[in-house]
N, C-alpha and C. Protein backbone atom coordinates (compact mmCIF):
# COMPACT_ATOMS: atom_id res chain seq x y z
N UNK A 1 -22.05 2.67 15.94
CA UNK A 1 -20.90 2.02 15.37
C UNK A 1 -21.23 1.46 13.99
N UNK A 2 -22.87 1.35 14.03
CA UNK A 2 -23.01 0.69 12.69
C UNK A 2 -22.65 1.56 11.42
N UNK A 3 -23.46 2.50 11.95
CA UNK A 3 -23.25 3.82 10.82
C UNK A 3 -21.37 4.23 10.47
N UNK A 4 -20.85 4.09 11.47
CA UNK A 4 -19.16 3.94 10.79
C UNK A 4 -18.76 3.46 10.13
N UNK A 5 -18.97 2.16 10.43
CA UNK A 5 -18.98 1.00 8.92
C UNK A 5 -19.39 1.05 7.76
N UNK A 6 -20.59 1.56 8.10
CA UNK A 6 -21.32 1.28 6.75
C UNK A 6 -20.84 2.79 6.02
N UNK A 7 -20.59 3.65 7.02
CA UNK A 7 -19.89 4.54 5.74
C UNK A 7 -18.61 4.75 5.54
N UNK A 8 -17.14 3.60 6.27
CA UNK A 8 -15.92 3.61 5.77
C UNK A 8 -16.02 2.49 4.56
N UNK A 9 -17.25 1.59 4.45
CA UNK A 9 -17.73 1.19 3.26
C UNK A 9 -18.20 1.66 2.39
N UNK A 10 -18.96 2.77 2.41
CA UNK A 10 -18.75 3.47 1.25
C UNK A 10 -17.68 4.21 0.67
N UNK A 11 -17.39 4.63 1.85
CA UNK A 11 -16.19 5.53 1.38
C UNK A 11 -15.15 4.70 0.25
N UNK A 12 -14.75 3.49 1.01
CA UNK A 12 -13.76 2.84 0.28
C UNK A 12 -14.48 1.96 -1.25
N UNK A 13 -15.85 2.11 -1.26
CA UNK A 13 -15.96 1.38 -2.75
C UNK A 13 -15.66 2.81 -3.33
N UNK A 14 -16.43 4.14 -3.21
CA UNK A 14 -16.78 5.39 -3.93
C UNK A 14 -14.83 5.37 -4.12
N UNK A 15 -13.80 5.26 -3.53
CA UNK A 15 -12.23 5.46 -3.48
C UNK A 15 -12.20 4.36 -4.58
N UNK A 16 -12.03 3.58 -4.53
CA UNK A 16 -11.67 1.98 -5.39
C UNK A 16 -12.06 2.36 -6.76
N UNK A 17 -13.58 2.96 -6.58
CA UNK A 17 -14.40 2.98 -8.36
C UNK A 17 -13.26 4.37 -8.74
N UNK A 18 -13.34 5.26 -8.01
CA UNK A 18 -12.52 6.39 -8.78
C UNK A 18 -11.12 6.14 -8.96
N UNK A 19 -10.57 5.45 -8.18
CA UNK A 19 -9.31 4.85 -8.82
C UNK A 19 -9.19 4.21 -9.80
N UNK A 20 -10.08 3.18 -10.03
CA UNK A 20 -10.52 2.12 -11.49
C UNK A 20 -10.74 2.97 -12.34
N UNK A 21 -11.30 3.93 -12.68
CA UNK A 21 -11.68 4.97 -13.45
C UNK A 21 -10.61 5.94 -13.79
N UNK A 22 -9.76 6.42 -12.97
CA UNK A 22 -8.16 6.74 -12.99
C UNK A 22 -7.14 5.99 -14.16
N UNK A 23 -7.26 4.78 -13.13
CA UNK A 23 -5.97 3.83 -13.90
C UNK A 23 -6.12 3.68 -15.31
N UNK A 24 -8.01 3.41 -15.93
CA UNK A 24 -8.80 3.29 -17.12
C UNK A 24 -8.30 4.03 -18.05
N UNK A 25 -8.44 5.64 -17.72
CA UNK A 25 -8.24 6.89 -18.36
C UNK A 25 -6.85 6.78 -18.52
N UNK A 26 -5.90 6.40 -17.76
CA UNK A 26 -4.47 6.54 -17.93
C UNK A 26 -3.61 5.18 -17.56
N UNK A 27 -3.94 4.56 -18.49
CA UNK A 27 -2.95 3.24 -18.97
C UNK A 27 -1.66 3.29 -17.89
N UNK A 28 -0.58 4.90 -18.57
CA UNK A 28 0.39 4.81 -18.14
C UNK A 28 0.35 4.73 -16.33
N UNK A 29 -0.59 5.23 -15.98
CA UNK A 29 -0.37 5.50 -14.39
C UNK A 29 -0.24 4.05 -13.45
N UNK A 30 -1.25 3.47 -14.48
CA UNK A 30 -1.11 1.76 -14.07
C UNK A 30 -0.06 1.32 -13.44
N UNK A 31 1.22 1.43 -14.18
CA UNK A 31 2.70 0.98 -14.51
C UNK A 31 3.50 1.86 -13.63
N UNK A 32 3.56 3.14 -13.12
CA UNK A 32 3.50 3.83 -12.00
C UNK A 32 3.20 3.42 -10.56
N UNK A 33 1.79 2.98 -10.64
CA UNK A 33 1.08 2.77 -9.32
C UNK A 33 2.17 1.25 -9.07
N UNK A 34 2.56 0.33 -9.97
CA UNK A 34 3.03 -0.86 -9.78
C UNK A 34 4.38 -1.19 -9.19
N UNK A 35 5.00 0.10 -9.32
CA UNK A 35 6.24 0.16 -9.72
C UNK A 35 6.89 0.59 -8.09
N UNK A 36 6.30 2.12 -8.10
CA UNK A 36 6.26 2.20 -6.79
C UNK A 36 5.56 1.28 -5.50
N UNK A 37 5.06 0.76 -5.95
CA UNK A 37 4.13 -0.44 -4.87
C UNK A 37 5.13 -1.36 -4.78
N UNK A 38 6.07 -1.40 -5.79
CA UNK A 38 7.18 -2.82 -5.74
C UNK A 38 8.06 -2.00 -4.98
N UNK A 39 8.84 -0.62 -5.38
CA UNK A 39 9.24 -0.14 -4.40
C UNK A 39 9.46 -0.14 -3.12
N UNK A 40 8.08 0.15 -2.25
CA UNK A 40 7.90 0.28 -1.21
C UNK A 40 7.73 -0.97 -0.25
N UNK A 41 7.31 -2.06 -1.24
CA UNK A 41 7.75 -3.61 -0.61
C UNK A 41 8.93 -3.88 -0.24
N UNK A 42 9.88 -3.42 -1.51
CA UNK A 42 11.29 -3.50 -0.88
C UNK A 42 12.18 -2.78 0.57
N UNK A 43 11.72 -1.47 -0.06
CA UNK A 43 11.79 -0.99 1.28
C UNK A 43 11.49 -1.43 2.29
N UNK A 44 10.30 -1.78 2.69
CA UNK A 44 9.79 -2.26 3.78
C UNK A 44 10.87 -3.82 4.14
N UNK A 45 10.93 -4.72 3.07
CA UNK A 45 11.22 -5.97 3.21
C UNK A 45 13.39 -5.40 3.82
N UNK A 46 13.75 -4.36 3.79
CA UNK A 46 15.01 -3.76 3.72
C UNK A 46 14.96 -3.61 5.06
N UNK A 47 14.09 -2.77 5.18
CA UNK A 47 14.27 -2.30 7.15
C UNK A 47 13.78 -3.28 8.02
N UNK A 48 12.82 -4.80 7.33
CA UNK A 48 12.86 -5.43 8.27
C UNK A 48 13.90 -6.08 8.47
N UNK A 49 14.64 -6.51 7.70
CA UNK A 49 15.86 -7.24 7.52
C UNK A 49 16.63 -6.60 8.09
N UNK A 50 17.32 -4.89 8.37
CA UNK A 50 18.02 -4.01 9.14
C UNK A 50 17.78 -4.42 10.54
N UNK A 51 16.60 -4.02 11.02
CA UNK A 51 16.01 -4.54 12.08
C UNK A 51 16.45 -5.67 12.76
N UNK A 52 16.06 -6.99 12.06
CA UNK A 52 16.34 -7.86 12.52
C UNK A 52 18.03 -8.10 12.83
N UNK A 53 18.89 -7.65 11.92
CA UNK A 53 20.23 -7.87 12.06
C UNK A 53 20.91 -6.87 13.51
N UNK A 54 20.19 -5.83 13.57
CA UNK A 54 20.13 -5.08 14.71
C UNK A 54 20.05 -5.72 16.29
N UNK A 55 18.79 -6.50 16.04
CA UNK A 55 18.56 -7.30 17.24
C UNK A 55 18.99 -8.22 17.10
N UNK A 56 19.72 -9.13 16.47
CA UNK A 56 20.55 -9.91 16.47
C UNK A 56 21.99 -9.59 17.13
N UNK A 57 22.82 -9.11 16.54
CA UNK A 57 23.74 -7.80 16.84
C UNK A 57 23.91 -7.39 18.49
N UNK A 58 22.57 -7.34 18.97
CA UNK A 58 22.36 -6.43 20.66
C UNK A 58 22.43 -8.18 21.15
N UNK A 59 22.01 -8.89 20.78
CA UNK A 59 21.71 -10.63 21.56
C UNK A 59 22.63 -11.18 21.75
N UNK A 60 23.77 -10.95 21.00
CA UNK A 60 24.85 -11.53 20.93
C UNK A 60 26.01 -10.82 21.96
């Protein structure tokens, strides 16, 4: 089990540095990666709120 760890730890610095090195090379992708990340918060923050009005909705 140790050896799993220690190499989904590598894995994820060797992922992180080549992403840093990504974003570096391309400014614009930065503003991309951000954008959609705000995106997908919303989304997420949308269907929980659906959700909840759903089960609200069935309680009543």
């Amino acid at each position: 089990m140790a050896g799993v760890a220690a190499g989904l730890a590598f894995l994820m610095i060797v992922a992180s540095t080549g992403l840093i090195v990504l974003l570096q090379a391309v400014p614009s992708l930065h503003l991309v990666v951000k954008v959609l990340g705000s995106a997908y918060l919303i989304w997420l923050c949308w269907k929980s709120v659906a959700s909840l009005q759903r089960a609200m909705g069935r309680a009543c």
